[in-house]
Protein backbone atom coordinates (compact mmCIF):
# COMPACT_ATOMS: atom_id res chain seq x y z
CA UNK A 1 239.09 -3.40 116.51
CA UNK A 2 240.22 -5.83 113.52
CA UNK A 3 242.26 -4.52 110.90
CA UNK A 4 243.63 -6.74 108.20
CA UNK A 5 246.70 -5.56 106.64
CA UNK A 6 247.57 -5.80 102.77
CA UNK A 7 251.02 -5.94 102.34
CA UNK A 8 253.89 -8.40 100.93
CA UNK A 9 256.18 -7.42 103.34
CA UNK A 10 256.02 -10.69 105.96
CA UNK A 11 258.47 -8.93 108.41
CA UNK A 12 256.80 -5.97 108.55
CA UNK A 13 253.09 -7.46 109.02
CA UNK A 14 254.94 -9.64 111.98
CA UNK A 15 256.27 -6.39 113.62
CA UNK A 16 253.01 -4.73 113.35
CA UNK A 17 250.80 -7.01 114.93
CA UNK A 18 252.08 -6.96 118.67
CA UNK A 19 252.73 -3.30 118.42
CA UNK A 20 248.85 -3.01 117.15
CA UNK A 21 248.24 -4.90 119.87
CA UNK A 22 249.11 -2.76 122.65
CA UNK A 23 246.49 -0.35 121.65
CA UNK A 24 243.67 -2.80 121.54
CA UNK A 25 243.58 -3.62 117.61
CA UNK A 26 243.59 -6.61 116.39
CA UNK A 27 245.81 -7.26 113.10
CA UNK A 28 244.86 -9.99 110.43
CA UNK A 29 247.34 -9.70 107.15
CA UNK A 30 247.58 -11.05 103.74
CA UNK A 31 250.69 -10.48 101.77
CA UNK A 32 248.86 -10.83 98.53
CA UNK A 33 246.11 -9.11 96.34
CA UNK A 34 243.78 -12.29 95.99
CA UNK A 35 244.24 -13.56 99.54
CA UNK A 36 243.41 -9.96 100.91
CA UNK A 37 240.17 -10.15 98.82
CA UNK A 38 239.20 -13.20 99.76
CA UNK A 39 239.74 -12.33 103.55
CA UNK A 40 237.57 -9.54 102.98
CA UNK A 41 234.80 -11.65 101.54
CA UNK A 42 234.85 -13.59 103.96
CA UNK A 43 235.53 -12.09 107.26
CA UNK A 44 234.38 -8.64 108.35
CA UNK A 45 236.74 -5.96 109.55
CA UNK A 46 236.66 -2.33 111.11
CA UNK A 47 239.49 -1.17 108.33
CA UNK A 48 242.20 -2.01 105.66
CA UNK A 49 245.97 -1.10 105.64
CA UNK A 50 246.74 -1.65 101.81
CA UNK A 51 250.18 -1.32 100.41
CA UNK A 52 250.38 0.37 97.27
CA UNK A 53 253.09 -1.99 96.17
CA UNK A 54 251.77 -5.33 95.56
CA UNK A 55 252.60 -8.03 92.93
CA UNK A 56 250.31 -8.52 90.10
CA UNK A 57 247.64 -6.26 91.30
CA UNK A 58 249.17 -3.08 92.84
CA UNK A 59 247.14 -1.48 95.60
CA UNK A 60 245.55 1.32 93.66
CA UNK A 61 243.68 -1.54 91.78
CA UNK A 62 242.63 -3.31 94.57
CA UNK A 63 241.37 -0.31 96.42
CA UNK A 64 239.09 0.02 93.43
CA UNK A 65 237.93 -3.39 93.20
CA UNK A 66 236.98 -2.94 96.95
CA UNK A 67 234.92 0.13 96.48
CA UNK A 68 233.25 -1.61 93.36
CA UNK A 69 231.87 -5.01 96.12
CA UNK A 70 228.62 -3.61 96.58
CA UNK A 71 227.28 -2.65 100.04
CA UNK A 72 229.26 -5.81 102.65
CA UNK A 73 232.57 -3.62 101.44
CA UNK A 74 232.49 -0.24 99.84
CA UNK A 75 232.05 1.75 102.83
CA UNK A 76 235.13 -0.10 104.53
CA UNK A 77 237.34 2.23 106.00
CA UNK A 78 241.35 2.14 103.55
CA UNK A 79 244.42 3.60 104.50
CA UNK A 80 247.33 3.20 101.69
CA UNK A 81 250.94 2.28 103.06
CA UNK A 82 253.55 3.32 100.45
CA UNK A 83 257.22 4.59 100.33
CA UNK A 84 256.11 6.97 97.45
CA UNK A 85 254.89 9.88 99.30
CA UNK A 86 254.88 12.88 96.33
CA UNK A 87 251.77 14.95 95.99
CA UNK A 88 250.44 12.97 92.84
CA UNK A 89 250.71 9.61 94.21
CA UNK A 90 248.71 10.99 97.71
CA UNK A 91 246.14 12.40 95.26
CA UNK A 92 245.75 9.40 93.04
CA UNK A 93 245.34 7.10 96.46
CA UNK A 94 242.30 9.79 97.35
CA UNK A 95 241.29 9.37 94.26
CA UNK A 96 240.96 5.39 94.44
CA UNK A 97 239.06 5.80 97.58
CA UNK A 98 241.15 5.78 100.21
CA UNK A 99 240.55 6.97 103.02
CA UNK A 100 244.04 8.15 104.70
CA UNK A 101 247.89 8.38 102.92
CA UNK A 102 250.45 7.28 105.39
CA UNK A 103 254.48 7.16 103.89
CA UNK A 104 256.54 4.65 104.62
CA UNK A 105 258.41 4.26 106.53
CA UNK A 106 256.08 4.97 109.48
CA UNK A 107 255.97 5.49 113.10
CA UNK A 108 253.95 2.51 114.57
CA UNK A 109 252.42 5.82 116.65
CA UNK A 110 251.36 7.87 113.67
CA UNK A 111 249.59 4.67 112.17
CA UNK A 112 247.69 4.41 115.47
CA UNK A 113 246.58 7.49 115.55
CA UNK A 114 245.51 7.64 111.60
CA UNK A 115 243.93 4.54 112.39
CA UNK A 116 242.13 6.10 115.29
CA UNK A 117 241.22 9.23 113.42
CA UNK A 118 239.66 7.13 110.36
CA UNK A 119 237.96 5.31 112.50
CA UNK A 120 236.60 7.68 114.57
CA UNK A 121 234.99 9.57 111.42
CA UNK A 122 233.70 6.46 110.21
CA UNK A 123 231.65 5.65 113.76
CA UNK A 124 230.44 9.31 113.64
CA UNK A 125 228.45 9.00 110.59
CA UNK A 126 227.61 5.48 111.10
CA UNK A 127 226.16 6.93 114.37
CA UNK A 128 224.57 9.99 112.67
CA UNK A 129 223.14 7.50 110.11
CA UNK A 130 221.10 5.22 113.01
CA UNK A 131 219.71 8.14 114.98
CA UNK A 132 216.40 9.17 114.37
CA UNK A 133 215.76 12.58 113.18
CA UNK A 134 212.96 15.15 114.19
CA UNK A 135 212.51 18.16 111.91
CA UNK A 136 215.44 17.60 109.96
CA UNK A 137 218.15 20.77 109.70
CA UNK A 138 218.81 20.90 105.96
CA UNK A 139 220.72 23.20 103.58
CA UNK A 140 219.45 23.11 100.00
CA UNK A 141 221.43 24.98 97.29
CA UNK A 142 220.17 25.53 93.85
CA UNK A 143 221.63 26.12 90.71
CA UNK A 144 219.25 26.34 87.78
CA UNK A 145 217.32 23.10 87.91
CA UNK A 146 219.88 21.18 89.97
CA UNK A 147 219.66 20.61 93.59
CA UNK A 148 222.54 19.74 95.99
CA UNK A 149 220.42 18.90 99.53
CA UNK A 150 222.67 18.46 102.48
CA UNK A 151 220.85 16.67 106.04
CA UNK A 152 223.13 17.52 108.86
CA UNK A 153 222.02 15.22 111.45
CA UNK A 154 221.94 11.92 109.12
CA UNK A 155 225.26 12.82 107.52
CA UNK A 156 223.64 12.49 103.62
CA UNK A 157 223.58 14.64 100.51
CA UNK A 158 222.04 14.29 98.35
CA UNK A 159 221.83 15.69 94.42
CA UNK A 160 218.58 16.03 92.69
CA UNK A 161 216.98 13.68 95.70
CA UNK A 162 219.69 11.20 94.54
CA UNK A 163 221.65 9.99 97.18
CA UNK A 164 225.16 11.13 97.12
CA UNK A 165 227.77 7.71 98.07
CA UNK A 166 230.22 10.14 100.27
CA UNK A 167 232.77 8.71 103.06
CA UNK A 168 233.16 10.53 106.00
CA UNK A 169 236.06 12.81 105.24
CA UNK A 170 234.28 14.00 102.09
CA UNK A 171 231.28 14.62 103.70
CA UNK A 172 232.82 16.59 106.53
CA UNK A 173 234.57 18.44 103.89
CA UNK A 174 230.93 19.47 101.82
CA UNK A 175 229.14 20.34 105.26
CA UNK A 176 232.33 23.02 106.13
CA UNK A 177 231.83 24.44 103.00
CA UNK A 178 227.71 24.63 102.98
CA UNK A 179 228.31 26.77 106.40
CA UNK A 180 229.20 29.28 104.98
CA UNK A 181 228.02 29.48 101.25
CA UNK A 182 229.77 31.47 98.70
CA UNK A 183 232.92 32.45 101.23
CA UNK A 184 236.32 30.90 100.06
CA UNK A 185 237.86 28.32 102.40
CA UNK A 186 241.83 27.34 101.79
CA UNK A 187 243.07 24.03 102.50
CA UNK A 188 244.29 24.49 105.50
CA UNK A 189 240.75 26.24 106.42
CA UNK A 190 239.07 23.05 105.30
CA UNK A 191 241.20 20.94 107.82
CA UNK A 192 241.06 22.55 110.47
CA UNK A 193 237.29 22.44 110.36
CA UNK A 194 236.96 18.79 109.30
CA UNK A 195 239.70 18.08 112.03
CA UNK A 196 242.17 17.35 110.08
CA UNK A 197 245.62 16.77 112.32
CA UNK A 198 248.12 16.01 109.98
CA UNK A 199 250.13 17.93 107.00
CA UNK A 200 249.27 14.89 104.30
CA UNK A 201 245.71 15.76 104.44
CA UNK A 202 245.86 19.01 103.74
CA UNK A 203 247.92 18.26 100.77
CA UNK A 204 245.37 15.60 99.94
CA UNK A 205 242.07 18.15 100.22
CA UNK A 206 242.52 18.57 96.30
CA UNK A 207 241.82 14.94 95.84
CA UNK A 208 238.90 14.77 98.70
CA UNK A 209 237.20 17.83 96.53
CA UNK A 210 237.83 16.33 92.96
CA UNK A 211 236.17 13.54 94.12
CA UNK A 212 233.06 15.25 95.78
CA UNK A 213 233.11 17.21 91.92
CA UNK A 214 232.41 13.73 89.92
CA UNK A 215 230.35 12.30 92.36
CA UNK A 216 228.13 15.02 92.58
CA UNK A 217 228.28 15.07 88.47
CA UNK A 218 227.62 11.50 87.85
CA UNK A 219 224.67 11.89 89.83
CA UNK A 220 223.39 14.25 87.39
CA UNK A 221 223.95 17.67 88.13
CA UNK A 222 224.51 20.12 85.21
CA UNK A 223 225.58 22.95 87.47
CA UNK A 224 229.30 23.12 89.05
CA UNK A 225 228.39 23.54 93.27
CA UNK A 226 231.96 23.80 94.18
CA UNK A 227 234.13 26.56 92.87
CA UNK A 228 237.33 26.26 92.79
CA UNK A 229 239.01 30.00 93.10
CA UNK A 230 242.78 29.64 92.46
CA UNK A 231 245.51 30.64 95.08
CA UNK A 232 242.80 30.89 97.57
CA UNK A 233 240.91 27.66 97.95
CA UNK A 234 236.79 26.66 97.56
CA UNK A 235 233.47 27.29 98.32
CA UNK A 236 229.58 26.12 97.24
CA UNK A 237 227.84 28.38 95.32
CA UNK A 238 224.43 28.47 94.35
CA UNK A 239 221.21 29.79 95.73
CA UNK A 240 220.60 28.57 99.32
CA UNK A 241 218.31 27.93 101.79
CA UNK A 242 218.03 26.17 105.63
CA UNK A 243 215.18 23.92 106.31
């Protein structure tokens, strides 16, 4: 596995690498916005480690500018490295497009295995994505004349046939819900059936479902799928259906 790390911190980048090693992943680093760019135009790698801290561009823009490279980059997998660790700044990362929130300072071990974990989504619906399909298991909901079409075995939604741009974690977090339509699943619900292992995603699950909201919006839905029921957590509504 290559994984290029973001981060102006030389000493740190230096310590990482050997320790990355040991665990079979390979670490390429930039300790600036622009040169982490340019790496990533012009070398491809399995996933990102972006500090949130950077000079002139700070990560939260350049996670941004990476989802916004068309097709070569926006599905790359991005973990944010930061010392600030309160609830708004893990939400705001989600909301960038990260995929993962790790505090610093870190154990080298908890990286690996958020690493791992991201990784391990991102191969699943890669995988589920290149397998062909035979009678497809779907679950359609609808709500008025809106549409929110989930295929199972591809890993896709998709709203009014408009394909929905999900990562993993979101997706996971859409199919656990379309299971069981209408029934109210907390946070810690929604982890533990997305398989979730760690207390800064639950915290994050706010962000991951804000974000499903105004993608599945901007693709032109007039009706509100997810319902948000406070105290208790979410669920899809709408009239439903297998196929």
């Amino acid at each position: 596995m290559l994984v290029l790390m973001i981060d102006d911190d030389v000493e740190l980048c230096k310590t990482m690498k050997p320790v990355l090693q040991m665990y079979a992943i390979d670490l390429d680093f930039a300790h600036s916005p622009e040169e982490g760019l340019e790496r990533l135009q012009s070398q491809r790698y399995d996933l990102v480690l972006l500090d949130v801290m950077l000079p002139r561009i700070n990560g939260l823009e350049l996670c941004r500018t990476i989802r916004n490279q068309g097709p070569s980059l926006c599905d790359i997998p991005v973990i944010m490295l930061s010392a600030r660790t309160e609830l708004v700044d893990l939400v705001v990362g989600l909301e960038t497009g990260a995929d993962d929130y790790v505090g610093k300072p870190f154990e080298p071990r908890e990286l690996i295995a958020r690493i791992n974990a991201v990784r391990r989504r991102f191969n699943e619906v890669k995988t589920a994505h290149s397998v062909p399909v035979k009678g497809s298991q779907e679950i359609l909901f609808k709500i008025d004349n809106d549409t929110l079409r989930i295929d199972i075995p591809r890993a896709q939604a998709f709203v009014n046939e408009r394909l929905l741009d999900v990562t993993s974690m979101e997706f996971e977090i859409l199919l656990a819900l379309s299971k069981t339509p209408s029934e109210v699943l907390s946070r810690e619900e929604l982890l533990q059936r997305c398989n979730g292992s760690n207390a800064i995603y639950s915290r994050g699950i706010v962000a991951l479902v804000y974000r499903l909201r105004n993608k599945i919006r901007s693709a032109g839905a007039q009706g509100d799928f997810i319902r948000t029921v406070r105290s208790r957590g979410y669920a899809v509504v709408g009239y439903t259906s297998s196929l």
